[in-house]
N, C-alpha and C. Protein backbone atom coordinates (compact mmCIF):
# COMPACT_ATOMS: atom_id res chain seq x y z
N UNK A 1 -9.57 10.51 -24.99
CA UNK A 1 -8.84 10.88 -23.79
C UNK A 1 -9.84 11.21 -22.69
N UNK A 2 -9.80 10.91 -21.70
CA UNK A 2 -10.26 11.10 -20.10
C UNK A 2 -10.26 12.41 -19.86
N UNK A 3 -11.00 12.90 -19.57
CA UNK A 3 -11.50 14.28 -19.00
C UNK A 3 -11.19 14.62 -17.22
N UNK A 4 -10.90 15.27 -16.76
CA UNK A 4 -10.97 15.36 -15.58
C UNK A 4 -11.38 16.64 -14.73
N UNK A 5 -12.45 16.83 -13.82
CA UNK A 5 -12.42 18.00 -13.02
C UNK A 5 -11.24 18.96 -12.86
N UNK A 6 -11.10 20.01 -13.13
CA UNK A 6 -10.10 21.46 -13.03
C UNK A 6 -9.72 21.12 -11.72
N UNK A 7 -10.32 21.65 -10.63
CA UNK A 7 -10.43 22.16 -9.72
C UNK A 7 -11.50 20.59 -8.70
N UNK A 8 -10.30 19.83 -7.77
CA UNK A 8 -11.40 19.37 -6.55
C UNK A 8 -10.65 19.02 -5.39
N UNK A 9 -12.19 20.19 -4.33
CA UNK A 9 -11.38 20.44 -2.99
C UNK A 9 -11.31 18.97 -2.37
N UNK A 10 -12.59 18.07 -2.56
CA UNK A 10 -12.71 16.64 -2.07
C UNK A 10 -13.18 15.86 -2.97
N UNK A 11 -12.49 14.44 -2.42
CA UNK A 11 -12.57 13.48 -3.26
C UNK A 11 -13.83 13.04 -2.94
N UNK A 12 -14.88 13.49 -2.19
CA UNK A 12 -16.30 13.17 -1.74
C UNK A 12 -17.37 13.75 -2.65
N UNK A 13 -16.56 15.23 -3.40
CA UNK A 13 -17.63 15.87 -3.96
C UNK A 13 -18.22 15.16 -5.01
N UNK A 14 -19.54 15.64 -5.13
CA UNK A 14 -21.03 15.26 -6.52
C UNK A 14 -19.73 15.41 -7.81
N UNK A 15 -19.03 16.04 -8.15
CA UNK A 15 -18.36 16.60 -9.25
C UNK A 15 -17.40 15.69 -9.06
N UNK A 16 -16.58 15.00 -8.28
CA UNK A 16 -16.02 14.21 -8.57
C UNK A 16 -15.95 12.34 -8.57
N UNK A 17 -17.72 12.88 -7.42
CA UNK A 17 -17.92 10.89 -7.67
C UNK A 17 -18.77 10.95 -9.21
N UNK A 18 -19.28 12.20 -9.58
CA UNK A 18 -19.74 11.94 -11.04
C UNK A 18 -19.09 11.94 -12.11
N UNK A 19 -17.50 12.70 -12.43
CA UNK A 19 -16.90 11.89 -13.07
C UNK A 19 -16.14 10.06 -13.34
N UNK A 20 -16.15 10.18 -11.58
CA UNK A 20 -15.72 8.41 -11.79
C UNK A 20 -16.36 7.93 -11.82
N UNK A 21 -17.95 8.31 -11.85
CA UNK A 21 -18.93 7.18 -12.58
C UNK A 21 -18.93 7.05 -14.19
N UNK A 22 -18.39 8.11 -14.55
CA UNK A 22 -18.74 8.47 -16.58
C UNK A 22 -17.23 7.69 -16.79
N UNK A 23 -16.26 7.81 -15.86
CA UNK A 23 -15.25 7.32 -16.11
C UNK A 23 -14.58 5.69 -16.20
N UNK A 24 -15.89 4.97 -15.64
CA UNK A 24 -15.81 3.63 -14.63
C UNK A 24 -14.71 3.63 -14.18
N UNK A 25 -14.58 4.71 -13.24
CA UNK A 25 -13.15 4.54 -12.10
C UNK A 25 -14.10 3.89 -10.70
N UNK A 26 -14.01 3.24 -9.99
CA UNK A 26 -14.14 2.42 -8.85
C UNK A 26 -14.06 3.26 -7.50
N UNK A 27 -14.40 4.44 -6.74
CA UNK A 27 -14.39 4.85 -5.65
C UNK A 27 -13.47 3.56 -4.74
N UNK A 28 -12.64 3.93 -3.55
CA UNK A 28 -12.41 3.08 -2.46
C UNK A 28 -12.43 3.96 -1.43
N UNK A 29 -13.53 4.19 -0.19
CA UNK A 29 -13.34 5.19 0.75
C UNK A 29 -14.31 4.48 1.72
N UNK A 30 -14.02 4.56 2.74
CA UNK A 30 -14.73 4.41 3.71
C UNK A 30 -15.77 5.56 4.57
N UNK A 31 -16.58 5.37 5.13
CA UNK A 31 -16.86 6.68 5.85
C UNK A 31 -16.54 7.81 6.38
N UNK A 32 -16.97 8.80 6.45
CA UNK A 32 -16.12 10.00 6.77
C UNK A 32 -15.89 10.00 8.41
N UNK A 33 -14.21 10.45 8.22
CA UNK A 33 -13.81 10.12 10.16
C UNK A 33 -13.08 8.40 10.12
N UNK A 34 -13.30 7.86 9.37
CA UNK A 34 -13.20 6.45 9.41
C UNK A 34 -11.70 5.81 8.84
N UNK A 35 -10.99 5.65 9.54
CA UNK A 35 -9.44 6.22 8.94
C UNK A 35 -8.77 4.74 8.69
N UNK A 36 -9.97 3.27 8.84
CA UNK A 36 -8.85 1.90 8.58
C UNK A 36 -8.72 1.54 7.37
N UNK A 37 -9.04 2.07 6.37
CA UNK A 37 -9.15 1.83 5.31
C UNK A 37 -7.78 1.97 4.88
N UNK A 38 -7.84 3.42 5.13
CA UNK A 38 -5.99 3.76 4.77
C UNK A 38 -4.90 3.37 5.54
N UNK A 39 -5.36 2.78 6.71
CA UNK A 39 -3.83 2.92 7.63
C UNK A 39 -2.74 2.15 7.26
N UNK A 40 -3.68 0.92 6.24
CA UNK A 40 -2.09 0.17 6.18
C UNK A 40 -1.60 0.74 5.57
N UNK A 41 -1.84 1.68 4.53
CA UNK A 41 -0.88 1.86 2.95
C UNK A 41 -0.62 3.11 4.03
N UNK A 42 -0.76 4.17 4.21
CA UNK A 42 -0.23 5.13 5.22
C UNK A 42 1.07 4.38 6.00
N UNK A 43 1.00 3.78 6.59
CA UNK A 43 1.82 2.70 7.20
C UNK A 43 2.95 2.75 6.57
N UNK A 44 2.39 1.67 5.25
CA UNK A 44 3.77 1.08 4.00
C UNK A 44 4.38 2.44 4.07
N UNK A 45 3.88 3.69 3.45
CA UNK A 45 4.30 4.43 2.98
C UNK A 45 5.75 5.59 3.77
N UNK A 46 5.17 5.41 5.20
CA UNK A 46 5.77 6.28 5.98
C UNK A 46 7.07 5.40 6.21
N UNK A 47 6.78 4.44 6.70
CA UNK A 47 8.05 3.42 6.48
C UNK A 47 8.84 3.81 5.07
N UNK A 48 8.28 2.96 4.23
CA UNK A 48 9.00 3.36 2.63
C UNK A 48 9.65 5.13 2.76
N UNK A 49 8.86 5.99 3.06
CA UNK A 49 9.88 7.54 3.34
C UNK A 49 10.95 7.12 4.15
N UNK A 50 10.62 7.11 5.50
CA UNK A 50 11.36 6.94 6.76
C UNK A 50 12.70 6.33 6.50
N UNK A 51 12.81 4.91 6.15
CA UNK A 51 13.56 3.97 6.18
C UNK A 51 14.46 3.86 4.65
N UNK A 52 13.80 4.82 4.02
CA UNK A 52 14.70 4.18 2.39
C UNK A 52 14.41 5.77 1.84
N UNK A 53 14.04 6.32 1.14
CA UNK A 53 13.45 6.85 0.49
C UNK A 53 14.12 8.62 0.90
N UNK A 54 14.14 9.02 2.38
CA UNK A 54 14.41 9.81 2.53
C UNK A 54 16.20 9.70 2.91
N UNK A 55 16.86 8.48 2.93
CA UNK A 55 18.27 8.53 3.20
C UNK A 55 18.83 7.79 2.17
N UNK A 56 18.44 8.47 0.58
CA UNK A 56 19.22 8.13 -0.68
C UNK A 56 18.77 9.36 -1.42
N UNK A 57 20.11 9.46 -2.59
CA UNK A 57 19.33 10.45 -3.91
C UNK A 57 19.15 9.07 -5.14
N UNK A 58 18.73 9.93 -5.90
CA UNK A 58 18.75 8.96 -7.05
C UNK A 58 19.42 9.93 -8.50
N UNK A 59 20.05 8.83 -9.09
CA UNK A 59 20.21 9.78 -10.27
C UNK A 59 19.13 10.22 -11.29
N UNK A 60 18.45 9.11 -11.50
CA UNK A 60 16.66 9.15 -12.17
C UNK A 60 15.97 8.60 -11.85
N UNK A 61 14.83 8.38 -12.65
CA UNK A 61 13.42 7.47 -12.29
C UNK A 61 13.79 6.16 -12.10
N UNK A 62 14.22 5.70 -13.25
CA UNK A 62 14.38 4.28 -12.81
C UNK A 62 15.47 4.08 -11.67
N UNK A 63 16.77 4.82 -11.55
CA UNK A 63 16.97 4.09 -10.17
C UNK A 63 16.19 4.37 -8.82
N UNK A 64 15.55 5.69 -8.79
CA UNK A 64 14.44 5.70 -7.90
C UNK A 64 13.54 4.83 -7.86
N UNK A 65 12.75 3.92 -8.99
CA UNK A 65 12.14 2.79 -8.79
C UNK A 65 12.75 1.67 -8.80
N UNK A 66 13.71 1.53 -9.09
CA UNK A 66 14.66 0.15 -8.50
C UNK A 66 14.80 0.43 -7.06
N UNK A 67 14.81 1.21 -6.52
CA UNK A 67 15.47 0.95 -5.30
C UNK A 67 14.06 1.13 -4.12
N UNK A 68 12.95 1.74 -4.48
CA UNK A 68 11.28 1.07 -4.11
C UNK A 68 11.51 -0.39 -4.39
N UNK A 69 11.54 -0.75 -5.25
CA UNK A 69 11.13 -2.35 -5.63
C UNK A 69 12.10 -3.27 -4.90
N UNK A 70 13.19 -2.76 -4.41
CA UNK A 70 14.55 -3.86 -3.91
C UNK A 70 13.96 -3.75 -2.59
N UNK A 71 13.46 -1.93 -1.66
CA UNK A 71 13.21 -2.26 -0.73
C UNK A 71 11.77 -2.94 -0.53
N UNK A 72 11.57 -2.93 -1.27
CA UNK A 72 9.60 -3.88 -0.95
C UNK A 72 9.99 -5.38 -0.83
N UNK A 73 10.89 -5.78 -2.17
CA UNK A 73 10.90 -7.52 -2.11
C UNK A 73 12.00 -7.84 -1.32
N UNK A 74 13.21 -6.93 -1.27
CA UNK A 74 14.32 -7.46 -0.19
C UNK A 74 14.17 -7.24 1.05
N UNK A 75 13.80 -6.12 1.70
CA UNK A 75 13.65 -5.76 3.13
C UNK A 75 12.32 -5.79 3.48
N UNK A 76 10.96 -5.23 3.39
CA UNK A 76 10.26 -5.26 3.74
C UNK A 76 9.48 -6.26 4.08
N UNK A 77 9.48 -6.86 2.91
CA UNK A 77 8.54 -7.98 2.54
C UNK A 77 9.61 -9.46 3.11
N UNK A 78 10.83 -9.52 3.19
CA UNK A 78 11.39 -10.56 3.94
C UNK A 78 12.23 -10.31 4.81
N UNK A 79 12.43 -9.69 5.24
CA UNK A 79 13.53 -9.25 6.27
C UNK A 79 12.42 -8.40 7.44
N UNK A 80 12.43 -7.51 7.19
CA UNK A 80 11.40 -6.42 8.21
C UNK A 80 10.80 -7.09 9.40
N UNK A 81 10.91 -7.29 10.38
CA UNK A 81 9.74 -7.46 11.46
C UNK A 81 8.48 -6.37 11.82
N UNK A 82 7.49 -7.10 11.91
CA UNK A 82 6.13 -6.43 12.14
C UNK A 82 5.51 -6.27 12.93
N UNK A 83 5.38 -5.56 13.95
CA UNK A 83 4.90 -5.81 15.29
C UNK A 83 3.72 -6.44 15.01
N UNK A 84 2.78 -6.19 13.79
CA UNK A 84 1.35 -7.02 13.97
C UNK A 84 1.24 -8.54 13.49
N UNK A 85 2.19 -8.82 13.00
CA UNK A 85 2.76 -10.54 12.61
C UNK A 85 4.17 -10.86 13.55
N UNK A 86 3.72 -10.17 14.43
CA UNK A 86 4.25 -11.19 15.90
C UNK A 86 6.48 -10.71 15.84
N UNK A 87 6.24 -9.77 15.04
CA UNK A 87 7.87 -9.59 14.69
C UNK A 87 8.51 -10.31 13.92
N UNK A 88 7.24 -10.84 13.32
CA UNK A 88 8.25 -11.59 11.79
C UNK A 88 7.80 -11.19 10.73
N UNK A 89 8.49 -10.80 9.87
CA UNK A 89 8.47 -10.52 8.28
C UNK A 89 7.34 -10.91 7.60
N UNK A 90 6.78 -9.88 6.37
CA UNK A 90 5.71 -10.52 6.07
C UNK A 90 5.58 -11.91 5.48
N UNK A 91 6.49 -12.09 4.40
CA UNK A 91 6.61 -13.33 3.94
C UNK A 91 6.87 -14.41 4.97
N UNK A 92 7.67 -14.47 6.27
CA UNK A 92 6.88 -15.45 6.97
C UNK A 92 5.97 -15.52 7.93
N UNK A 93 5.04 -14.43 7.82
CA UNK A 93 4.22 -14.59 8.47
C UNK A 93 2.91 -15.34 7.17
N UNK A 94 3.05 -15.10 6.07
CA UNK A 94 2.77 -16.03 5.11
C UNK A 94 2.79 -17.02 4.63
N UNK A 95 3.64 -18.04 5.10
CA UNK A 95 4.63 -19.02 5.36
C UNK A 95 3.67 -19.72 6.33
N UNK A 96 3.77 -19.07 7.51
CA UNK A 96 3.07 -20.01 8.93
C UNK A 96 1.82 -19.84 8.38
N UNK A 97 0.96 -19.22 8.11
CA UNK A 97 -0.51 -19.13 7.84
C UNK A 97 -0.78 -19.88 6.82
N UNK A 98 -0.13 -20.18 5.58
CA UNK A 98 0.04 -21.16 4.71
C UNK A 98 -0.10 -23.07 5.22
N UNK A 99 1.06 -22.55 6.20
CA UNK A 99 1.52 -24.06 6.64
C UNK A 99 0.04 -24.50 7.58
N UNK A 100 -0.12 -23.63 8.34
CA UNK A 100 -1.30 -23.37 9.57
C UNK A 100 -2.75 -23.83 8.61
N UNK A 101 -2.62 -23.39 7.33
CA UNK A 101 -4.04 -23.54 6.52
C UNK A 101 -3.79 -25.29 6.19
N UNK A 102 -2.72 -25.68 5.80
CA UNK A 102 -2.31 -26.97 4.98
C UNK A 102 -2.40 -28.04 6.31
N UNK A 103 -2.07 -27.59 7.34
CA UNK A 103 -1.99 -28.48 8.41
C UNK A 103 -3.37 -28.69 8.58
N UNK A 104 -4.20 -28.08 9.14
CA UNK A 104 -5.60 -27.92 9.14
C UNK A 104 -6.44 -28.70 8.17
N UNK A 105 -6.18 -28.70 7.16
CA UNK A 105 -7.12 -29.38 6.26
C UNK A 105 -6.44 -30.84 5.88
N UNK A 106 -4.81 -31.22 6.33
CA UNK A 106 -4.66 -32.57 6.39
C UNK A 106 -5.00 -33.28 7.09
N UNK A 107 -5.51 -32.62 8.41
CA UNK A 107 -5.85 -33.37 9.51
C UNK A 107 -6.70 -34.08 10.08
């Protein structure tokens, strides 16, 4: 079994990048102050509260994770507009960049 620090104030400290080295856990952080690393999942997430999450109950876990997973593949991911993919959904903004890559290299 995995051991873990009691007590950690930051995920920066000697005590805790030296367990995820004994641990081969993978650090992901960017510089300190340096906030793009997180913004998209910050993003997903506040949405996912905002929009779903805070205007339902659930009776348990699993319908609490059914209803994450319906809104990720039904609304978010195809329906949703994005202001940074031009106000279209991710999946077609995946779609055109797809087609955009295939066109490109038939040409």
């Amino acid at each position: 079994m995995l051991q873990r620090p009691v007590e950690l104030a930051q995920y920066t400290s000697t005590e805790f990048q030296n367990w995820c080295a004994a641990n081969h856990v993978t650090q992901s952080m960017g510089a300190v102050g340096v906030c793009w690393d997180n913004a998209v999942a910050e993003s997903f997430f506040s949405h996912l509260k905002t929009e779903m999450f805070h205007q339902q109950t659930f009776a348990n876990h699993l319908s609490a994770r059914t209803a994450v997973m319906e809104y990720i593949e039904a609304w978010y991911n195809r329906r949703r507009p994005h202001r940074h993919n031009g106000g279209i959904s991710p999946a077609a903004a995946r779609i055109a960049h797809q087609t955009r890559d295939h066109e490109s290299v038939a040409a």
